[in-house]
C-alpha atoms as a PDB file:
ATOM      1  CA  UNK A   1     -52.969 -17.935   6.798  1.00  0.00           C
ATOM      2  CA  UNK A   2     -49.635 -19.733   7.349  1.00  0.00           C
ATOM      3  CA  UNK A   3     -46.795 -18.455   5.973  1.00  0.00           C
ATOM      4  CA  UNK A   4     -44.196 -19.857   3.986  1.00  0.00           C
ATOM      5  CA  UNK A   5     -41.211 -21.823   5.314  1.00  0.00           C
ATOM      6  CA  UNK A   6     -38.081 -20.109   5.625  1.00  0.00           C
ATOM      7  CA  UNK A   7     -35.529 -22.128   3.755  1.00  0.00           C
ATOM      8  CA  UNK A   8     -32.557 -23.226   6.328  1.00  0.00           C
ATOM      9  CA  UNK A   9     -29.967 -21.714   4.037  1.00  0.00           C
ATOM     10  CA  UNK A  10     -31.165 -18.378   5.028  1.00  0.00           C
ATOM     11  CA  UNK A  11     -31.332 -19.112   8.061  1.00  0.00           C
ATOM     12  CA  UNK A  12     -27.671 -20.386   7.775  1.00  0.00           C
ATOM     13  CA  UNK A  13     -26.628 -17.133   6.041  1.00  0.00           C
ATOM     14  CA  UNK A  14     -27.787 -15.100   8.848  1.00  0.00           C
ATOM     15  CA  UNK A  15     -26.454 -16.791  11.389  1.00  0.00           C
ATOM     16  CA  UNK A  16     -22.864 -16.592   9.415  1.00  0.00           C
ATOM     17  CA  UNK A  17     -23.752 -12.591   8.743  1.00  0.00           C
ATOM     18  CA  UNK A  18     -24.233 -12.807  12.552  1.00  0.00           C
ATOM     19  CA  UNK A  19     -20.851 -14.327  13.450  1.00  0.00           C
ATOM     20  CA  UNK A  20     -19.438 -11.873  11.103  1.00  0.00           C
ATOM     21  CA  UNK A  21     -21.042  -8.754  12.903  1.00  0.00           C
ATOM     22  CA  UNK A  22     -19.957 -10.492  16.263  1.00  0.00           C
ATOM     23  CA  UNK A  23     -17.210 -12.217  15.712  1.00  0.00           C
ATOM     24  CA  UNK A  24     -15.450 -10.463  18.875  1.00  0.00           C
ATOM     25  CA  UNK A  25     -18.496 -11.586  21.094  1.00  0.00           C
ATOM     26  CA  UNK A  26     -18.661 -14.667  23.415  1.00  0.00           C
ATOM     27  CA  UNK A  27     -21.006 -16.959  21.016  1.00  0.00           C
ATOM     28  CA  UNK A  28     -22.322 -20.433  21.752  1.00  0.00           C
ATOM     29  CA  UNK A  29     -23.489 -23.133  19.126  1.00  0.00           C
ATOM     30  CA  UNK A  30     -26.783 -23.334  21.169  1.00  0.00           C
ATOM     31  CA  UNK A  31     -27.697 -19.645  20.535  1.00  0.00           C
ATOM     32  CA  UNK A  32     -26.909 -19.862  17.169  1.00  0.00           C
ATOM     33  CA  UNK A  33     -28.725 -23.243  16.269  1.00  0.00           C
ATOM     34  CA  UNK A  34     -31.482 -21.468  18.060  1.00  0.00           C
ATOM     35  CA  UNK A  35     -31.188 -18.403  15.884  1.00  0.00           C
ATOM     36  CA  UNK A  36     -31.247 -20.758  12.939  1.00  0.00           C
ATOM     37  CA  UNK A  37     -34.222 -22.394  14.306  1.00  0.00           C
ATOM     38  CA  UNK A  38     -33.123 -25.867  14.306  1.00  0.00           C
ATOM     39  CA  UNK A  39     -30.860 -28.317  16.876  1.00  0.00           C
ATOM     40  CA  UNK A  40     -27.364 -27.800  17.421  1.00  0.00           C
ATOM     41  CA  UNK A  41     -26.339 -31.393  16.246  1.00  0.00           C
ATOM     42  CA  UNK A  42     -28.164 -30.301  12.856  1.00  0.00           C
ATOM     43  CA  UNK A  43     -27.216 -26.762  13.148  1.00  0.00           C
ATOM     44  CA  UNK A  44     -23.310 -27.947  12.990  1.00  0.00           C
ATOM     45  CA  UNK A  45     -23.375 -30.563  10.159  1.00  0.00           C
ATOM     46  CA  UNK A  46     -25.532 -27.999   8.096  1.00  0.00           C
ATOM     47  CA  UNK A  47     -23.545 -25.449   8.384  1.00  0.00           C
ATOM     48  CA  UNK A  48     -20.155 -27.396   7.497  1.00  0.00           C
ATOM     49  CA  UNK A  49     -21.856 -28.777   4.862  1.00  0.00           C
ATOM     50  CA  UNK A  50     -23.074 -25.319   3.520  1.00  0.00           C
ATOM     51  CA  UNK A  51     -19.811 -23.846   4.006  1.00  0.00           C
ATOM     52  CA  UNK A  52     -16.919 -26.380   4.180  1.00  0.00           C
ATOM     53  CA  UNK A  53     -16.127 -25.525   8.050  1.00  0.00           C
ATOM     54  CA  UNK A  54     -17.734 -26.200  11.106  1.00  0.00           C
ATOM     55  CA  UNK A  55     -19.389 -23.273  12.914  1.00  0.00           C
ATOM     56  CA  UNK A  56     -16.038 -22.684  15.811  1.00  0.00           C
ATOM     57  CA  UNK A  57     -13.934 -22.994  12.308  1.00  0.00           C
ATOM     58  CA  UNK A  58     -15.353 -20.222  10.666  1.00  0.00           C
ATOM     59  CA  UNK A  59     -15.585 -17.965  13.837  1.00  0.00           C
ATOM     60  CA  UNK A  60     -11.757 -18.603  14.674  1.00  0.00           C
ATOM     61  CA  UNK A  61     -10.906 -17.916  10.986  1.00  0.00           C
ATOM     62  CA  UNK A  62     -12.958 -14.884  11.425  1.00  0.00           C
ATOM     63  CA  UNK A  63     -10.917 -13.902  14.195  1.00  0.00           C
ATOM     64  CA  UNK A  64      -7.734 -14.345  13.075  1.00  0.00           C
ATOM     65  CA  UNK A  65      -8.458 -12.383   9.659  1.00  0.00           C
ATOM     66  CA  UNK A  66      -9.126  -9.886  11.944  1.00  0.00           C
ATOM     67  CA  UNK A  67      -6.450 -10.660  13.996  1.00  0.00           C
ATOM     68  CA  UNK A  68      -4.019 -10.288  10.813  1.00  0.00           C
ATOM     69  CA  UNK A  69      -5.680  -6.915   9.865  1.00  0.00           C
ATOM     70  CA  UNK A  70      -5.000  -5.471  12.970  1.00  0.00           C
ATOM     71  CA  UNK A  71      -1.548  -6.475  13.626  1.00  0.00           C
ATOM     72  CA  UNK A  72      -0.668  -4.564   9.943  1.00  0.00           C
ATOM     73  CA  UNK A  73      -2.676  -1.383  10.710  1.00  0.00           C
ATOM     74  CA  UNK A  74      -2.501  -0.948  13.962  1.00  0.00           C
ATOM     75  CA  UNK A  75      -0.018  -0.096  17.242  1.00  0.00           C
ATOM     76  CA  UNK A  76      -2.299  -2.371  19.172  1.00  0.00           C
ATOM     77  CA  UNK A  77      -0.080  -5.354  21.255  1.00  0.00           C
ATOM     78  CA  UNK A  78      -0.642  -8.736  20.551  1.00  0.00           C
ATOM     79  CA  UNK A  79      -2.196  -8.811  23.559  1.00  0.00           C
ATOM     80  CA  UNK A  80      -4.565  -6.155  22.631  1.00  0.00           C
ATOM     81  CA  UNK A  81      -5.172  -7.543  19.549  1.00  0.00           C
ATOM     82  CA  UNK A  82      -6.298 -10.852  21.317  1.00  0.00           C
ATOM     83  CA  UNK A  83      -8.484  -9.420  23.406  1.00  0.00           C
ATOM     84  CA  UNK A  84      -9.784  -6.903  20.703  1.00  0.00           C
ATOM     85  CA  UNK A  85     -11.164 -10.356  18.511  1.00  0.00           C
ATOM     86  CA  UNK A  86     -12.910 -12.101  21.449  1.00  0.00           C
ATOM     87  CA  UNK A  87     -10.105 -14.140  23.060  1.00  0.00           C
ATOM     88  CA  UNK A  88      -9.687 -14.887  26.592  1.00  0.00           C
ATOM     89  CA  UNK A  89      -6.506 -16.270  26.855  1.00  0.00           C
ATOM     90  CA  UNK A  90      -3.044 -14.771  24.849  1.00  0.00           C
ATOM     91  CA  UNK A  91      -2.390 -19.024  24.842  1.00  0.00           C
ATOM     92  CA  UNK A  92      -5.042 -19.711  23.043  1.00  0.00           C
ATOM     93  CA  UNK A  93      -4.916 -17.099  20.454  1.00  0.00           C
ATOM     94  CA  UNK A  94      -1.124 -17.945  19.590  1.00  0.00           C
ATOM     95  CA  UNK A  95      -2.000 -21.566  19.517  1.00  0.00           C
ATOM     96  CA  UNK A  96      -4.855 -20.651  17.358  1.00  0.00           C
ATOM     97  CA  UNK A  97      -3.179 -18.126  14.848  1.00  0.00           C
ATOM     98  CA  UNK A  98      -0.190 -20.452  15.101  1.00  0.00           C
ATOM     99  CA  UNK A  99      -2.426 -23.212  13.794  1.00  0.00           C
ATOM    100  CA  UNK A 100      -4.298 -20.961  11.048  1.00  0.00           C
ATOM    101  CA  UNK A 101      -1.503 -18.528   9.782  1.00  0.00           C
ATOM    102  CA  UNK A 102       1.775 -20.685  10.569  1.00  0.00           C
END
């Protein structure tokens, strides 16, 4: 008996619900086209064009909403705070909330 075909824009919502659970987390677009069940060229313009933003987009937005949070209810450092959200480098996180938040 075969079953049914999972639609992609489950797939899709998962895979955002994911990002969203594991935002601070190291995650690459091959695990997540994986997850998603379909290539990562695909995986990228599907997702942009089910959400308006490509997959790195929403995760750094992710992050810096986070980010934001954090820096009004907490005592954490900026530093801390960078690290906290799943950044590497204090550079890139200013560059990046620089970019988002102005």
């Amino acid at each position: 008996m075969n079953r049914p075909a999972v639609p992609l824009s489950r797939h899709l919502l998962r895979v955002r619900d994911l990002i969203d659970r594991a935002y601070a987390e190291q995650l690459d677009i091959a695990a997540l086209a994986r997850s998603a069940s379909v290539s990562q060229a695909y995986f990228r313009r599907s997702f942009k064009a089910a959400f308006g933003e490509t997959p790195h987009q929403y995760l750094y937005r992710r992050r810096i909403e986070r980010a934001k949070w954090l820096l009004r209810s907490s005592d954490l450092s900026v530093t801390e705070i960078c690290f906290d959200v799943g950044y590497t480098s204090l550079g890139t996180f200013t560059r990046t909330f620089v970019r988002l938040v102005g």
